[in-house]
Protein backbone atom coordinates (compact mmCIF):
# COMPACT_ATOMS: atom_id res chain seq x y z
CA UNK A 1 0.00 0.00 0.00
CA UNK A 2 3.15 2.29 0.52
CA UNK A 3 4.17 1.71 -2.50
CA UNK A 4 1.01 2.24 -4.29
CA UNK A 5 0.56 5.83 -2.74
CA UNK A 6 4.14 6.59 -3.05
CA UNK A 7 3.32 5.40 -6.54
CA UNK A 8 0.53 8.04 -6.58
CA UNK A 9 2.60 10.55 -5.41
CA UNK A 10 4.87 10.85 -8.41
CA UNK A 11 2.08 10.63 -10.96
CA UNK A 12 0.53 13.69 -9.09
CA UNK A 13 3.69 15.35 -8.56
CA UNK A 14 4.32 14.71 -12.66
CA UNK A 15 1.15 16.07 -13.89
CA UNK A 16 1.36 18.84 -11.79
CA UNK A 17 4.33 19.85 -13.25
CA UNK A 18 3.15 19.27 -16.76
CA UNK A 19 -0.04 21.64 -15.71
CA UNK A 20 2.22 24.84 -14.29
CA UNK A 21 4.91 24.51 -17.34
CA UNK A 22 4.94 27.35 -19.68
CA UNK A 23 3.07 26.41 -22.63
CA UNK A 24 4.60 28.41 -25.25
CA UNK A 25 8.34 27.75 -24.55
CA UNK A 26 9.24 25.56 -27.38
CA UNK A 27 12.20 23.54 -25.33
CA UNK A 28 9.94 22.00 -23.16
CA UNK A 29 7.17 20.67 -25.40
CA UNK A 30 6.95 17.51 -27.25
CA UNK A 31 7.40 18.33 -31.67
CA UNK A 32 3.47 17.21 -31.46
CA UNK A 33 2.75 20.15 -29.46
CA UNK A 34 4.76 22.12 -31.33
CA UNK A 35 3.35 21.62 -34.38
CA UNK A 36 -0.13 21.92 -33.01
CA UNK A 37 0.50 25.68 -31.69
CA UNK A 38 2.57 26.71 -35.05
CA UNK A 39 -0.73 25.44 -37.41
CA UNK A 40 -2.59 27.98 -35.18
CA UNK A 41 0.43 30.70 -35.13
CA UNK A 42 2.88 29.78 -37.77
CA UNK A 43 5.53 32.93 -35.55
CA UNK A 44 7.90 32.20 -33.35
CA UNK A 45 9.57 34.64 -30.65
CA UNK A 46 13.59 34.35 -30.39
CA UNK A 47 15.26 36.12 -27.52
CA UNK A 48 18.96 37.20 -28.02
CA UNK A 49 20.86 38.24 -25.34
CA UNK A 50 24.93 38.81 -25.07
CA UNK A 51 27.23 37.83 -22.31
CA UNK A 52 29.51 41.01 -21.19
CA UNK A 53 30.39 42.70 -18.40
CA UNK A 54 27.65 45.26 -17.02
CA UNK A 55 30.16 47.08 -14.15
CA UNK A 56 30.76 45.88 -10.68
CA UNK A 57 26.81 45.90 -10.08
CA UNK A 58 25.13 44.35 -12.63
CA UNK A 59 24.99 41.11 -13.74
CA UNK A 60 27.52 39.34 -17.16
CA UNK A 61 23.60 38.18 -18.53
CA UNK A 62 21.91 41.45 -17.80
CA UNK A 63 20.78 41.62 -21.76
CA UNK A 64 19.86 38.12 -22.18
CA UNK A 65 18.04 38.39 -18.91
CA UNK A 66 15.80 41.95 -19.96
CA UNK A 67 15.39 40.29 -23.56
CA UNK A 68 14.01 36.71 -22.10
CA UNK A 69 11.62 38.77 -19.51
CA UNK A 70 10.13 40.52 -22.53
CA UNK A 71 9.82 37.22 -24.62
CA UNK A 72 7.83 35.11 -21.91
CA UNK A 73 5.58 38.48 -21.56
CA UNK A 74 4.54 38.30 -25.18
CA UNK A 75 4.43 34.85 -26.10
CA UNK A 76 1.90 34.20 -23.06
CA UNK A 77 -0.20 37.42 -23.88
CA UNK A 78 -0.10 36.15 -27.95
CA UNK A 79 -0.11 32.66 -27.03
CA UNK A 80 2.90 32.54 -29.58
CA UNK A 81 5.87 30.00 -29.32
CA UNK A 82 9.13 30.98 -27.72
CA UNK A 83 12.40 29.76 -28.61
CA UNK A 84 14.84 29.36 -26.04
CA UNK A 85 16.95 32.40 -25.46
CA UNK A 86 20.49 32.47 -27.10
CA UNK A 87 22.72 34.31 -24.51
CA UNK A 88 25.84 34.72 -26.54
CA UNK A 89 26.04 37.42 -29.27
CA UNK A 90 28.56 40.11 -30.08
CA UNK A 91 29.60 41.80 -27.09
CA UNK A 92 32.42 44.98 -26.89
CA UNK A 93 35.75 43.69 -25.92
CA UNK A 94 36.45 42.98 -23.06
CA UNK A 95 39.63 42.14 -21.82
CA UNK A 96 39.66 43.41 -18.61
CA UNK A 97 36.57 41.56 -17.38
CA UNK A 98 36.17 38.43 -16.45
CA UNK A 99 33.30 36.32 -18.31
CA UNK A 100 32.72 38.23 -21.25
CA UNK A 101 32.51 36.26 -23.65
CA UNK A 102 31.75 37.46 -27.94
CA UNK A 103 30.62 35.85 -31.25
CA UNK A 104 31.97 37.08 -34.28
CA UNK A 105 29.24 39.14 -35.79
CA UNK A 106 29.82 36.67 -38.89
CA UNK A 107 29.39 33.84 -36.58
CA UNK A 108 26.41 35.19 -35.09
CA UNK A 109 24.38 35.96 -38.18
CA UNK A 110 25.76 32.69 -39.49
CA UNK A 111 24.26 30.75 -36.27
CA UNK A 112 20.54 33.02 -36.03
CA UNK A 113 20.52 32.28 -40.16
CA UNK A 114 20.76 28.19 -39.72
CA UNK A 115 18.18 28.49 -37.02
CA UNK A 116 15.95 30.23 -38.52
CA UNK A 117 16.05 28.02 -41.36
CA UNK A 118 15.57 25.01 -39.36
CA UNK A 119 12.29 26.70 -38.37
CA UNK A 120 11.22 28.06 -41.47
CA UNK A 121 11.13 24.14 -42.71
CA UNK A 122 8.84 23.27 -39.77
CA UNK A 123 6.47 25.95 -41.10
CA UNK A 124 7.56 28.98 -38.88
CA UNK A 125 6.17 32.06 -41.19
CA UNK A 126 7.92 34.77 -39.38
CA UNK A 127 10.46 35.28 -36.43
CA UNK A 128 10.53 38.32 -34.01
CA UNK A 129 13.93 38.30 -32.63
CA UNK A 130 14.05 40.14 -29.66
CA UNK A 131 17.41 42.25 -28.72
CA UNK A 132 18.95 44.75 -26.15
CA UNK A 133 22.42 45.91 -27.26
CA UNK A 134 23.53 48.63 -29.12
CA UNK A 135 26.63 47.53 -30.48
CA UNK A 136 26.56 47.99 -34.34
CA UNK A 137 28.29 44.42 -35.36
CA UNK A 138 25.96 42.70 -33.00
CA UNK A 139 22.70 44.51 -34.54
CA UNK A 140 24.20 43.86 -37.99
CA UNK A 141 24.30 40.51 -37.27
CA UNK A 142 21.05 39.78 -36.53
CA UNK A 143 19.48 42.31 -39.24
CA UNK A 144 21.64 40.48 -42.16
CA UNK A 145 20.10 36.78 -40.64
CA UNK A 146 17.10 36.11 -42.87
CA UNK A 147 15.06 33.17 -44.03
CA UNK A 148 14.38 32.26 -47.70
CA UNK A 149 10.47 32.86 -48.14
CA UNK A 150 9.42 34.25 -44.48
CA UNK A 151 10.04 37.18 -42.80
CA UNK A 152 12.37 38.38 -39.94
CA UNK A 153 11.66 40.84 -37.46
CA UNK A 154 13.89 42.37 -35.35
CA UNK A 155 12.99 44.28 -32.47
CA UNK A 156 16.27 46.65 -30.57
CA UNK A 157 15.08 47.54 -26.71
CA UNK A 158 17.65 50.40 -26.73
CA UNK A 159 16.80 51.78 -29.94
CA UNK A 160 13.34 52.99 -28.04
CA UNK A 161 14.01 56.25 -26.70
CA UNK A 162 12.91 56.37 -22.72
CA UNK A 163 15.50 60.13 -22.21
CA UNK A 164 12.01 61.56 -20.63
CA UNK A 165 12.02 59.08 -17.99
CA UNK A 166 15.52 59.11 -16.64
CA UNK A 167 17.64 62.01 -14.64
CA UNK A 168 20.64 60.93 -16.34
CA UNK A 169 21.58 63.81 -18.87
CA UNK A 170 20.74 62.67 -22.58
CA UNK A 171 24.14 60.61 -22.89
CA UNK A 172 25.68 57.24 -24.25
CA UNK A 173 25.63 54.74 -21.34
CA UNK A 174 26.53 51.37 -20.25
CA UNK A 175 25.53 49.50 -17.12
CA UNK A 176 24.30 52.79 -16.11
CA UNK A 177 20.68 54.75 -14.87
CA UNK A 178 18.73 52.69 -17.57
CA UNK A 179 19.66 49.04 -17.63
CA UNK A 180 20.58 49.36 -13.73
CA UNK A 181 16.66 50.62 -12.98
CA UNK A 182 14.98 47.95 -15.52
CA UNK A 183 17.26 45.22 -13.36
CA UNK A 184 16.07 47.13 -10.07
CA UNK A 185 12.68 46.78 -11.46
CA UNK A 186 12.81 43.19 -12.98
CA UNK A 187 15.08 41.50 -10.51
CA UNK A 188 16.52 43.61 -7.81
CA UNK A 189 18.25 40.60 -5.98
CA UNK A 190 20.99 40.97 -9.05
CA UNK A 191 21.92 44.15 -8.44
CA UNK A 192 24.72 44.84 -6.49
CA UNK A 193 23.71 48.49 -5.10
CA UNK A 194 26.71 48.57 -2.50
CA UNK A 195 29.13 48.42 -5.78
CA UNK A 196 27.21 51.21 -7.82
CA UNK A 197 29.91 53.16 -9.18
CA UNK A 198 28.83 56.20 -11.26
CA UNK A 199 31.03 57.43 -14.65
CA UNK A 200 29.98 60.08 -16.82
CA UNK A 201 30.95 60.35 -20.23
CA UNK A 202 33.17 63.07 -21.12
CA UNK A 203 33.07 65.26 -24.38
CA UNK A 204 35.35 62.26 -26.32
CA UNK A 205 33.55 59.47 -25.34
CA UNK A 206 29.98 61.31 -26.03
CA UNK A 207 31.29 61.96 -29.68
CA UNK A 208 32.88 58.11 -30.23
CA UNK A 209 29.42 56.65 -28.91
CA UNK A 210 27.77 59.24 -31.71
CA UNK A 211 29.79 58.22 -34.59
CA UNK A 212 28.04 54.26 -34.10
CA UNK A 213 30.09 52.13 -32.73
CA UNK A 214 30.12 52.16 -28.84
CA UNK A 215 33.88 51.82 -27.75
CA UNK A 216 34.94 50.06 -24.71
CA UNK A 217 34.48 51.61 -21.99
CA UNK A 218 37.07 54.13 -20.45
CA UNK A 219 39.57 52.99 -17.97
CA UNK A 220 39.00 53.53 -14.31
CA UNK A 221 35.17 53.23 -15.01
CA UNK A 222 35.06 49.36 -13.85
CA UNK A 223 33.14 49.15 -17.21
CA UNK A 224 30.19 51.90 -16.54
CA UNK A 225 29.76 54.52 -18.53
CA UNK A 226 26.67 57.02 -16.99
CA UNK A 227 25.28 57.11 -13.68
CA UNK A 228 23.79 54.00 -12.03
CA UNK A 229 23.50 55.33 -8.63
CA UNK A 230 20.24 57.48 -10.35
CA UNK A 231 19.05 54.41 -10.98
CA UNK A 232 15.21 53.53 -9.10
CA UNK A 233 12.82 50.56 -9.14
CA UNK A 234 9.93 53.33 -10.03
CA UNK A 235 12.11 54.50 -12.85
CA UNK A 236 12.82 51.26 -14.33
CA UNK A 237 8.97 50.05 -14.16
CA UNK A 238 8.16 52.98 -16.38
CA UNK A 239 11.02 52.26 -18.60
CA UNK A 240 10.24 48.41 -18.61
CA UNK A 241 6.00 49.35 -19.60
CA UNK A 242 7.08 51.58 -22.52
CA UNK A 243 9.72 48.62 -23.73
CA UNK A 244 6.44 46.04 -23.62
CA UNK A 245 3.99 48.25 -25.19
CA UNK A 246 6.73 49.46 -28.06
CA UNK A 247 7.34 45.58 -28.33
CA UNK A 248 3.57 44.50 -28.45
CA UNK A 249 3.05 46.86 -30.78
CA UNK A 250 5.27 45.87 -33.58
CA UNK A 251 4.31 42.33 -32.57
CA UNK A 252 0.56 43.19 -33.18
CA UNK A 253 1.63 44.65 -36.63
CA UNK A 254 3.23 40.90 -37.44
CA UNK A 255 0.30 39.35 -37.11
């Protein structure tokens, strides 16, 4: 009788499990339940994220993390598969700190172009690929990747302009007010606010980030470029709701 309940126990413990899984991230479902959703939704949501330093406060995965947040936000409101987020893309050098880690940008549009191929032949119609760096090679990268009848949608978190909600001046920035308030916001047990180390950019570094390609960042900074310590919870919710609408909107305009 032990056994039998114990027995019991499992299967209930299983299904439950099955039940409170996400339904819409594609990793975890069987290719029959895949295929069921894309005859329904033939688009598919692919988070990419980079892995590079973000200052002594803020997580190495701080993009992959902002860009995977967004992603389980609109596949569940869509009810729209999700690929599993690709946390690797091309990051600024980075030497000096430990566990960044880069694609080529060749590499990278060669590795988003094979996948999306493989999903195109499983009937995928369209990808939204989801992004939140501004380095140029990276974007390039993933705005070169295409598939050979169906479309490919990329959508760049930091090319939405959110200089109305911040106290930061209107400046270039890395690991600073912005991405440290969204973390605040999304998940404030990353953030390291005893390490916040403010750097503003000087005149130079303000006119390298303008010609396009974001530099690495100064020495002394730690790797921050702006002001982090401006950074609030309050300030990054607003940011984060005018990142999901911008998103949902584009994603309504796939459809």
């Amino acid at each position: 009788m032990t056994g039998d309940r114990e027995a019991q126990d499992v299967r209930g413990s299983t299904a439950s499990r099955h039940q409170a899984q996400d339904p819409f991230a594609l990793e975890t479902l069987p290719w029959t339940e895949v295929a069921r959703i894309l005859e329904r939704d033939s688009r598919l949501i692919f988070p990419v994220g980079a892995l590079e330093q973000h200052g002594p406060h803020l997580p190495v995965g701080t993009n992959a993390f902002i860009v995977t947040r967004l992603a389980e936000v609109l596949s569940r409101e869509h009810a729209v598969l999700r690929a599993p987020t690709l946390h690797y893309g091309v990051a600024l050098p980075g030497l000096r700190y430990a566990g960044t880690a880069s694609l080529k940008r060749k590499t990278l549009n060669r590795t988003v172009t094979e996948l999306l191929g493989s999903w195109e032949e499983h009937g995928v119609t369209e990808v939204i690929v989801l992004t939140a760096q501004r380095y140029e090679p990276h974007l390039d990268a993933l705005l070169m990747a295409m598939m050979t009848e169906s479309t490919t949608t990329v959508v760049d978190l930091y090319s939405i302009d959110v200089s109305d909600l911040i106290r930061s001046p209107n400046a270039p920035e890395h690991a600073g007010e912005i991405e440290t308030a969204i973390m605040l916001h999304l998940a404030p047990e990353l953030v390291r606010t005893d390490r916040l180390a403010d750097f503003p950019p000087d005149e130079a570094t303000v006119r390298r980030y303008g010609e396009g390609r974001m530099p690495t960042p100064p020495l002394g900074s730690l790797g921050v470029v702006g002001r982090p310590s401006l950074a609030t919870a309050e300030t990054g919710a607003r940011i984060w709701a005018r990142y999901v609408e911008t998103a949902r909107t584009v994603f309504e305009h796939t459809a």
